[in-house]
Protein backbone atom coordinates (compact mmCIF):
# COMPACT_ATOMS: atom_id res chain seq x y z
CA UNK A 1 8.90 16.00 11.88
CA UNK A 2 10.00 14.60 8.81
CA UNK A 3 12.23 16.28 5.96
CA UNK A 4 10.32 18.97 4.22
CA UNK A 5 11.37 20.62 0.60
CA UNK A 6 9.54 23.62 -1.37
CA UNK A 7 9.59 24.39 -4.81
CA UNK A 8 8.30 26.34 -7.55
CA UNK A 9 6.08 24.96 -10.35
CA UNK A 10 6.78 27.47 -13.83
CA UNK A 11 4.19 27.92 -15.82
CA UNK A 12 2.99 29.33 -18.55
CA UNK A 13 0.72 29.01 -22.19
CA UNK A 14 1.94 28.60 -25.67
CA UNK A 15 -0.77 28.54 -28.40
CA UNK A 16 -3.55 28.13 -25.73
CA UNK A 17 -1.84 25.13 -23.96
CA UNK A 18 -0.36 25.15 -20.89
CA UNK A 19 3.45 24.18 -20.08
CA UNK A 20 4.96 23.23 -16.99
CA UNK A 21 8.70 24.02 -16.28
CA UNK A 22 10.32 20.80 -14.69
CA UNK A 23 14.42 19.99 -14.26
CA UNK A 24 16.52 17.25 -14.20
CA UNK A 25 19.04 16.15 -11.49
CA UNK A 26 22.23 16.36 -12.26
CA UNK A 27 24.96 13.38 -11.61
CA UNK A 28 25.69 10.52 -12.84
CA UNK A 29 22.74 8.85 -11.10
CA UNK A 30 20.31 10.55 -13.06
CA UNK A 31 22.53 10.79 -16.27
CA UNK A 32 20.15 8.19 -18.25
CA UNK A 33 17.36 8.28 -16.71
CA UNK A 34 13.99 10.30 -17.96
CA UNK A 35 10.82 9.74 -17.40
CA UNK A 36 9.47 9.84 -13.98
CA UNK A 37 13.18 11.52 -13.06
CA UNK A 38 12.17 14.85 -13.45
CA UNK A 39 10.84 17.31 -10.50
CA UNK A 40 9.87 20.93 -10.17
CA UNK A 41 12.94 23.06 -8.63
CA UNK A 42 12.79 22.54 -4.86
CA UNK A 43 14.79 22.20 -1.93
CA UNK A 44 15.03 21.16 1.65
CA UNK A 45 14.36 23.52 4.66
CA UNK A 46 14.75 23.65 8.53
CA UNK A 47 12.52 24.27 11.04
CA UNK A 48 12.07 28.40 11.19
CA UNK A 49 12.86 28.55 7.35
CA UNK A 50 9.52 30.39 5.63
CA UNK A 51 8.62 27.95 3.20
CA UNK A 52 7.95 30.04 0.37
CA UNK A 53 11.39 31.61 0.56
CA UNK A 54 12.78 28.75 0.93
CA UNK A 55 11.08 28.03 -2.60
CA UNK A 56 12.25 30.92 -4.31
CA UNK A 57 15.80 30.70 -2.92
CA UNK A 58 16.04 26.80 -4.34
CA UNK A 59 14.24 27.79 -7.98
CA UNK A 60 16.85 30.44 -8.55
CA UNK A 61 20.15 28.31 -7.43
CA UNK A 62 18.69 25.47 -9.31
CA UNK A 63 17.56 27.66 -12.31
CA UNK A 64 20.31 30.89 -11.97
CA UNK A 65 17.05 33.12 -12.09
CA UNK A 66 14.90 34.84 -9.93
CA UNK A 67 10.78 33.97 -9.92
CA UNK A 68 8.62 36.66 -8.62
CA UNK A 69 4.90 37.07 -9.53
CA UNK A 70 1.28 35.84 -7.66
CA UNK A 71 2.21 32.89 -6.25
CA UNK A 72 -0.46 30.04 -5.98
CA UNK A 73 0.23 27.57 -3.00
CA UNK A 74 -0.79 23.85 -3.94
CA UNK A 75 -1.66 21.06 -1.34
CA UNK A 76 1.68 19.62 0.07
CA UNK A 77 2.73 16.07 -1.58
CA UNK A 78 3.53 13.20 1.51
CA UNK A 79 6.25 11.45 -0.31
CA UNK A 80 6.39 7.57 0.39
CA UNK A 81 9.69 8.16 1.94
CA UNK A 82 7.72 10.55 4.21
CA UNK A 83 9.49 13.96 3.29
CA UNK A 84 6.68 16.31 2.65
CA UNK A 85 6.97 18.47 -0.51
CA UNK A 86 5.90 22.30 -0.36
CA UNK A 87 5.04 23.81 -3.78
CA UNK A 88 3.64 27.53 -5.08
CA UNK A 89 2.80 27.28 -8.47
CA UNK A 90 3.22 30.81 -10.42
CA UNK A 91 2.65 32.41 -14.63
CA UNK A 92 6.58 33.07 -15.56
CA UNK A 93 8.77 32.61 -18.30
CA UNK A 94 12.25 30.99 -18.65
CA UNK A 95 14.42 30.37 -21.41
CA UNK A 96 15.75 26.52 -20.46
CA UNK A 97 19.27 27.22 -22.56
CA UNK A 98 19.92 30.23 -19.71
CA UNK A 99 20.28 27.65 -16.95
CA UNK A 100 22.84 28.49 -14.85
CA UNK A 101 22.28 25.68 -11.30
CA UNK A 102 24.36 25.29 -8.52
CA UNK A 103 26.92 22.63 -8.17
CA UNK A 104 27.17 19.62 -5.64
CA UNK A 105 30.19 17.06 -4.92
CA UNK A 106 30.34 13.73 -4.40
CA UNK A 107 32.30 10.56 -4.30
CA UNK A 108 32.45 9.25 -7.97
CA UNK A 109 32.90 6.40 -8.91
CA UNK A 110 31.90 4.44 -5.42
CA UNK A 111 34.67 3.96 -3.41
CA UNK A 112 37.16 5.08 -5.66
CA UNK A 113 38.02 7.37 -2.86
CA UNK A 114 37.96 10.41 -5.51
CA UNK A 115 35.98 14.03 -5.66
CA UNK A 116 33.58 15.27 -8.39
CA UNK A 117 31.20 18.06 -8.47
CA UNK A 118 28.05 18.01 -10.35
CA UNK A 119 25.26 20.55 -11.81
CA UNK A 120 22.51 19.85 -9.23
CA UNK A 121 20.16 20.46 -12.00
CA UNK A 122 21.39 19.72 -15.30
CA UNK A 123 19.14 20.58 -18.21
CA UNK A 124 15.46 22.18 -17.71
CA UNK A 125 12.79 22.10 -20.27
CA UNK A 126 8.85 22.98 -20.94
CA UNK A 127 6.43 20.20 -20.83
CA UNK A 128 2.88 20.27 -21.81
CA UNK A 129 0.26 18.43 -19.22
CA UNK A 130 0.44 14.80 -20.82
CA UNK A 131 4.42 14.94 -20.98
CA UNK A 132 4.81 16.69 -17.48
CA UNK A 133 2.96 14.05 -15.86
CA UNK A 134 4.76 11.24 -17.58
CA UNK A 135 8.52 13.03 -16.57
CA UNK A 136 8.00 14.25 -13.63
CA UNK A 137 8.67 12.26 -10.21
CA UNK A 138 5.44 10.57 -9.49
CA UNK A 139 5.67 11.57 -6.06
CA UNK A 140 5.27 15.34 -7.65
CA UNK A 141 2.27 14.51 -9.87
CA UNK A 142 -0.60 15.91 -7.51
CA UNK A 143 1.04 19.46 -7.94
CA UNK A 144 0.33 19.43 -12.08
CA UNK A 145 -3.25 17.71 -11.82
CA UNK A 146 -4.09 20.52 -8.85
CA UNK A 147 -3.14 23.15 -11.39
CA UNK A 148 -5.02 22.04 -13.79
CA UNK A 149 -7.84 21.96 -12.25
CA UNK A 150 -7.05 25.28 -10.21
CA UNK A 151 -6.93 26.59 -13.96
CA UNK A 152 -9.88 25.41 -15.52
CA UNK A 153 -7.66 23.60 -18.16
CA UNK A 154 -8.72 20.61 -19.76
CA UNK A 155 -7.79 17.74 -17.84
CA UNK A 156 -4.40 15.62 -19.76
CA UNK A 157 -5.45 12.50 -21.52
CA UNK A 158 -3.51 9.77 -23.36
C-alpha cells in the first residue's frame, strides 16, 4: 500500500458562517507561496498506527494543542501522487497566534552542504468556505465540500 496521512479539519461558526482551520508548511519552499499551499494538520502513519490517533497526535505537534470532541470521519482523499489522505472533521476552537508546531531540518540552501531547521507548520489561520477552498491543497478540497454538505451549510460560491 501506498503512503497514508490523517488529519484533523477545525471547525467552527462565527456570525452564522462557518470557518475552517487550515496551516501552512513551513520552509523555505513554501515561504511565498499561498493559495492552493495550505492543508488541514495531518501526518503520515505506518501500518498498525490507528488512524485517528495518528490524527490527533499530528494536529497537536503541528498546532501545540490538543483536539478532543465528536469527531466526524470524511471520505479518504486519493492524492494524484497516490498517498491516501485520512481526515475527521470536528466543532473546536483555536486561537492561530498560540501556535506552537514542531520543527524539521533540512539541507538549506541545496547543496550548500549546511543544516537548518524549520517550523513544520508556520502560521495557521481561519478561513471561511470560499477562501478555504481557494488555499487549501486541491488535493484536500473534497474534505471542505463533504462538510458542507454533512452540515447542511450553504454550498461556497464565487
Amino acid at each position: 500500500m501506498g503512503k497514508q496521512s490523517a488529519g484533523i479539519l477545525l471547525f467552527r461558526k462565527r456570525n452564522e458562517v462557518p470557518e475552517f482551520l487550515l496551516v501552512h508548511p513551513g520552509g523555505p519552499y513554501w515561504a511565498k507561496k499561498d493559495r492552493g499551499a495550505w492543508s488541514i494538520p495531518k501526518g503520515e502513519f505506518t501500518e498498525g498506527e490507528v488512524p485517528i490517533e495518528v490524527a490527533k497526535r499530528e494536529f497537536q505537534e503541528e498546532t501545540g494543542t490538543a483536539v478532543q470532541g465528536n469527531f466526524i470521519k470524511l471520505t479518504p482523499q486519493k492524492l494524484k501522487s497516490r498517498k491516501m489522505i485520512h481526515a475527521w472533521a470536528v466543532e473546536g476552537d483555536f486561537e492561530p497566534q498560540s501556535l506552537k508546531s514542531n520543527d524539521f531540518e533540512m539541507e538549506w540552501p541545496p547543496k550548500s552542504g549546511r543544516k537548518q531547521r524549520f517550523p513544520e507548520v508556520d502560521r495557521a489561520g481561519w478561513f471561511p468556505p470560499l477562501e478555504a477552498l481557494q488555499k487549501i491543497n486541491a488535493g484536500q478540497i473534497g474534505f471542505i465540500e463533504e462538510l458542507v454538505e454533512i452540515m447542511g451549510w450553504a454550498a461556497p460560491r464565487p
